[in-house]
N, C-alpha and C. Protein backbone atom coordinates (compact mmCIF):
# COMPACT_ATOMS: atom_id res chain seq x y z
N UNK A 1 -2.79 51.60 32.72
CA UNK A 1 -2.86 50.55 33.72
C UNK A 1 -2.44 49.23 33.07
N UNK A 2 -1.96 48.48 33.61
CA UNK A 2 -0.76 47.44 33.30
C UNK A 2 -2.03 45.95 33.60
N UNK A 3 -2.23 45.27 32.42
CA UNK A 3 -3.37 43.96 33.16
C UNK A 3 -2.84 42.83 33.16
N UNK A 4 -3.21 41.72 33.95
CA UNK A 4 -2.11 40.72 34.00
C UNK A 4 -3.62 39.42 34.13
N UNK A 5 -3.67 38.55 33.50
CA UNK A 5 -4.70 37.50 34.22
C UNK A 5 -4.20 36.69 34.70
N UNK A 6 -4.70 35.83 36.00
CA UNK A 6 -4.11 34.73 36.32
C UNK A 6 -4.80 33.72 37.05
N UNK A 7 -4.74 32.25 36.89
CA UNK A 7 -5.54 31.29 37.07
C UNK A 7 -6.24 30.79 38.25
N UNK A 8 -6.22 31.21 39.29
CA UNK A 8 -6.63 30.60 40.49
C UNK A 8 -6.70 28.92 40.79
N UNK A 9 -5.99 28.52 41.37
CA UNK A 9 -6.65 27.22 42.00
C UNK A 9 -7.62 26.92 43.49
N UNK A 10 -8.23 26.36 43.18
CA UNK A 10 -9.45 26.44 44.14
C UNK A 10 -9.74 24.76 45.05
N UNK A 11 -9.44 25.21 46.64
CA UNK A 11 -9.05 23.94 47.15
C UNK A 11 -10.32 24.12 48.46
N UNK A 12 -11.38 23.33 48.40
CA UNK A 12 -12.48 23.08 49.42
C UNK A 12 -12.82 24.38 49.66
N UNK A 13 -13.47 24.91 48.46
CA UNK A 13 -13.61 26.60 48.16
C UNK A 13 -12.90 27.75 48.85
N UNK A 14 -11.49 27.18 49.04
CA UNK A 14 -10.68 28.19 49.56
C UNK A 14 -10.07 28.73 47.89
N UNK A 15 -10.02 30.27 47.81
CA UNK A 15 -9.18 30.49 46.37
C UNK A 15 -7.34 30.18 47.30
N UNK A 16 -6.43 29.88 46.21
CA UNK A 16 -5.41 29.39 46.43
C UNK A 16 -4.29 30.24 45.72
N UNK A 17 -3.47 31.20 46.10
CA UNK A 17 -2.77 32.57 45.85
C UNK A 17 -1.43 31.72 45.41
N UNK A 18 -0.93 31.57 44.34
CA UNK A 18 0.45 31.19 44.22
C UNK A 18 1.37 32.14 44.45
N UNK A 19 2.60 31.72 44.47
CA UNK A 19 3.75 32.59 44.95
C UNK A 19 3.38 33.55 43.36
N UNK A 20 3.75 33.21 42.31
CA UNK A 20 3.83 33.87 40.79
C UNK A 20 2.76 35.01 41.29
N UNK A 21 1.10 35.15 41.60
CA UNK A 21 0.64 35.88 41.54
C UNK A 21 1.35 37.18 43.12
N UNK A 22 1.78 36.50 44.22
CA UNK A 22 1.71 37.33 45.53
C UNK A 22 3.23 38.01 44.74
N UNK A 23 4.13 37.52 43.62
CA UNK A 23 4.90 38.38 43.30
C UNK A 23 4.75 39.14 42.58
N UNK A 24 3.80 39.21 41.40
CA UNK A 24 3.29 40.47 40.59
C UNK A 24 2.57 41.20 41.80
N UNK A 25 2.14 40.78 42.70
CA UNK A 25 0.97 41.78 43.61
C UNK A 25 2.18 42.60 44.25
N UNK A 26 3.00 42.54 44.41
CA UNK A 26 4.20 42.61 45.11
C UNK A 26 5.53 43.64 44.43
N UNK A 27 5.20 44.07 43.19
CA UNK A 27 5.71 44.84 42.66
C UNK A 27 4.65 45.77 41.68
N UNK A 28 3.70 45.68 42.12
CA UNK A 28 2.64 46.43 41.84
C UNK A 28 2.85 48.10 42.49
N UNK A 29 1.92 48.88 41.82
CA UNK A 29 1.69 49.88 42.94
C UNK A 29 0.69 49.97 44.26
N UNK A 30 0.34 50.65 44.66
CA UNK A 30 -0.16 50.67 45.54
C UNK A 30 -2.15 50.81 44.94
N UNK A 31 -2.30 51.25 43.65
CA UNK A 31 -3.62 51.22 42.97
C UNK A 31 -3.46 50.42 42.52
N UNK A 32 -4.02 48.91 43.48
CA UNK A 32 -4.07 47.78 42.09
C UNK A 32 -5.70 47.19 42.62
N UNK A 33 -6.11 47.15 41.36
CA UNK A 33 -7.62 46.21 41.60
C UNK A 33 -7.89 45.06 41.16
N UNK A 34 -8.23 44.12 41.97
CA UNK A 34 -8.39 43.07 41.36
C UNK A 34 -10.00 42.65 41.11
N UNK A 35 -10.02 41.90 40.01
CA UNK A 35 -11.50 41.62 39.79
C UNK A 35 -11.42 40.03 39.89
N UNK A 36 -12.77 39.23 40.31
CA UNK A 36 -13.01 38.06 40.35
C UNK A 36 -14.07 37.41 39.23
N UNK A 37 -13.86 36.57 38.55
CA UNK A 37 -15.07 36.07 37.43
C UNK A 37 -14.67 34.73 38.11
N UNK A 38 -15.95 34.19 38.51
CA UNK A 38 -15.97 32.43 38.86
C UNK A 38 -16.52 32.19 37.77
N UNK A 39 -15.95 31.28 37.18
CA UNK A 39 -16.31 30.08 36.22
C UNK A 39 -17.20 29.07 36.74
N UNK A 40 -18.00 28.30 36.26
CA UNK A 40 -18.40 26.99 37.13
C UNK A 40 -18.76 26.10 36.06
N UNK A 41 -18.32 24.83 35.44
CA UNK A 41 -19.01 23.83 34.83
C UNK A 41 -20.00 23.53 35.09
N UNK A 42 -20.64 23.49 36.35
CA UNK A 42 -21.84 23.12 36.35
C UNK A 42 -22.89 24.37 36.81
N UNK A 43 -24.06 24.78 36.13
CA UNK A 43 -24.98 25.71 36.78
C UNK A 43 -25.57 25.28 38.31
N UNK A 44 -25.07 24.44 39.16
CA UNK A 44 -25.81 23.87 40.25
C UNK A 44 -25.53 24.77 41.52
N UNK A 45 -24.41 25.67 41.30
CA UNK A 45 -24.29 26.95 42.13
C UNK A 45 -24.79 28.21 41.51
N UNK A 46 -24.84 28.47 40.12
CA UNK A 46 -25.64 29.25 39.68
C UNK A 46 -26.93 29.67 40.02
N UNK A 47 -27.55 27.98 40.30
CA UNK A 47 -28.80 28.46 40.26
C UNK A 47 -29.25 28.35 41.27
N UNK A 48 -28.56 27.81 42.80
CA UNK A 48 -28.53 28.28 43.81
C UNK A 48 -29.10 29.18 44.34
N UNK A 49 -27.54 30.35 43.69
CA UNK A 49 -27.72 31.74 43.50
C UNK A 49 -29.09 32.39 43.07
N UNK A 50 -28.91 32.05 41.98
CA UNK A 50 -30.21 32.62 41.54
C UNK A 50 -31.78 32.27 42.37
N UNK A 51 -31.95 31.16 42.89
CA UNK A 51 -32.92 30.73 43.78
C UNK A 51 -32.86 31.58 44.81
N UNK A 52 -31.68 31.95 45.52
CA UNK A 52 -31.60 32.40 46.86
C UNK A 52 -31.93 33.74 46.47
N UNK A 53 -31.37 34.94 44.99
CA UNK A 53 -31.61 36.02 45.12
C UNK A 53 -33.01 36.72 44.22
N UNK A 54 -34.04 35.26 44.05
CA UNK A 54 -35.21 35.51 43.76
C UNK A 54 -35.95 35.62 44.89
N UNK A 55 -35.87 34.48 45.92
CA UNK A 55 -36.49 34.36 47.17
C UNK A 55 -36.48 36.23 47.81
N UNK A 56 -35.12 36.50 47.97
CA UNK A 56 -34.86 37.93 48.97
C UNK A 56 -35.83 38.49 48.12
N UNK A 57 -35.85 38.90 46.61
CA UNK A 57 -36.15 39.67 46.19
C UNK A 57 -37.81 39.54 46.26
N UNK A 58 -38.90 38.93 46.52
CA UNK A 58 -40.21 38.13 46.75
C UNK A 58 -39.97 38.23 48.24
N UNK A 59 -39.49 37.96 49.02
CA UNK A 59 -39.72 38.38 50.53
C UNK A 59 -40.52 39.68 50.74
N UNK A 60 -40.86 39.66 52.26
CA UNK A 60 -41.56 40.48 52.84
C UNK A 60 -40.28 41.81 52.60
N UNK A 61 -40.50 43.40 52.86
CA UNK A 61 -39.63 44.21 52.60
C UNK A 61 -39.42 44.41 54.42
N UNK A 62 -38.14 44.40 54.92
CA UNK A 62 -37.55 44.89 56.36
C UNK A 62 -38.19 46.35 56.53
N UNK A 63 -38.62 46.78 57.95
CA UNK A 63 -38.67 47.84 58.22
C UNK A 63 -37.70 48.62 57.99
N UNK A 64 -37.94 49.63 57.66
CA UNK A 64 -36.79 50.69 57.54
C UNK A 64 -36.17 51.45 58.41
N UNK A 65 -34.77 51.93 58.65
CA UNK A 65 -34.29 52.01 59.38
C UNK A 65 -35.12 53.38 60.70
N UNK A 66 -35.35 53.88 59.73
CA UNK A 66 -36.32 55.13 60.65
C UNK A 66 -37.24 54.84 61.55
N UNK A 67 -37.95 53.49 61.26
CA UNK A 67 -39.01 53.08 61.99
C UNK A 67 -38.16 51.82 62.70
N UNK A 68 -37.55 51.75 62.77
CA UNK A 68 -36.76 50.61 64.09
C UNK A 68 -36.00 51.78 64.43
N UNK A 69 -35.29 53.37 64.70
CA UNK A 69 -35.09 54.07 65.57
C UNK A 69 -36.12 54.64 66.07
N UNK A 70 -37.24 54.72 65.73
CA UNK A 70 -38.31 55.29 66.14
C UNK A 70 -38.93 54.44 67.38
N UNK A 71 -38.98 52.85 66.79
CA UNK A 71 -39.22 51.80 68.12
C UNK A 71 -38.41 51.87 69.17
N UNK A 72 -37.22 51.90 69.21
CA UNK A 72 -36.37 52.17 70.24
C UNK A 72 -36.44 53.06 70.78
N UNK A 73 -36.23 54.46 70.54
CA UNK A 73 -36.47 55.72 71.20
C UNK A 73 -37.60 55.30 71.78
N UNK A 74 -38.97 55.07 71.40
CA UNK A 74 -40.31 54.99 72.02
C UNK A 74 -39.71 53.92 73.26
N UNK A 75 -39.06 52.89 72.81
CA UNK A 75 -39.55 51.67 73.99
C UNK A 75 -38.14 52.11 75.27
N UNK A 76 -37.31 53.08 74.79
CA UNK A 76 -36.25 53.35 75.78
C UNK A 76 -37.48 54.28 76.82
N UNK A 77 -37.53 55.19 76.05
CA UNK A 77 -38.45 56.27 76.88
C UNK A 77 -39.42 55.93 77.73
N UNK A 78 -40.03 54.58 77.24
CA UNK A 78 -40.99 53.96 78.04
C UNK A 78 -40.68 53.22 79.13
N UNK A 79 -39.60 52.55 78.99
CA UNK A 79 -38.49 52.04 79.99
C UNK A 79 -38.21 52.69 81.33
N UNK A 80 -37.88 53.82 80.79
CA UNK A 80 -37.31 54.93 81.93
C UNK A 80 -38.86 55.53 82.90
N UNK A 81 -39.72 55.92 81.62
CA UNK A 81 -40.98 56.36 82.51
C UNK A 81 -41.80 55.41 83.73
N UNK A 82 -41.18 54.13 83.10
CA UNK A 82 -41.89 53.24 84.29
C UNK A 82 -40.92 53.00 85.24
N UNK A 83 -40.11 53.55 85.41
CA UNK A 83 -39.36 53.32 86.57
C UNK A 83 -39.09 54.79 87.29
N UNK A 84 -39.91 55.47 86.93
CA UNK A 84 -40.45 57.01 87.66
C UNK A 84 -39.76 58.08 87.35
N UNK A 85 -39.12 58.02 85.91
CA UNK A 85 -38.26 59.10 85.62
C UNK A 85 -39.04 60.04 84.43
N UNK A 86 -38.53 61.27 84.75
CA UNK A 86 -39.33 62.04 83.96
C UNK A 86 -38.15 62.57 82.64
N UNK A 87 -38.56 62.58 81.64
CA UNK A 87 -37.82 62.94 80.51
C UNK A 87 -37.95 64.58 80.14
């Protein structure tokens, strides 16, 4: 596999694709992967990050999916029975 790095410019957090890179992408094959490493001078999005994915992780845990199909089935069925239908 053939590796190539290349610089990104970054404009009102849009990433910014130069022609140079859309032409190596462009004579590539069809298996090409690209990987992303953000840099940041300052840790003030780092730790953002890190704030936001301590919080999720300390949150309450979501019901699981079994028991929110289980609510539905129950509250459809219940739906229908009160409007005189028999299942």
């Amino acid at each position: 596999m053939n590796e190539q790095t290349f610089t990104l410019e970054v404009k009102e957090g849009k990433l910014i694709i130069s022609n140079e890179i859309q032409d190596y992408l462009n004579k590539c094959s069809e298996n090409v992967q690209v990987i992303l490493t953000v840099k940041s001078e300052s840790n003030k999005v780092a730790n953002k990050w890190n704030k936001w994915f301590d919080q999720l992780e300390n949150s309450q845990s979501l019901k699981s999916l079994t028991d929110i199909e289980n609510e539905y089935k129950t509250s459809l069925i219940d739906k229908y029975k009160k409007q005189g239908l028999e299942l």
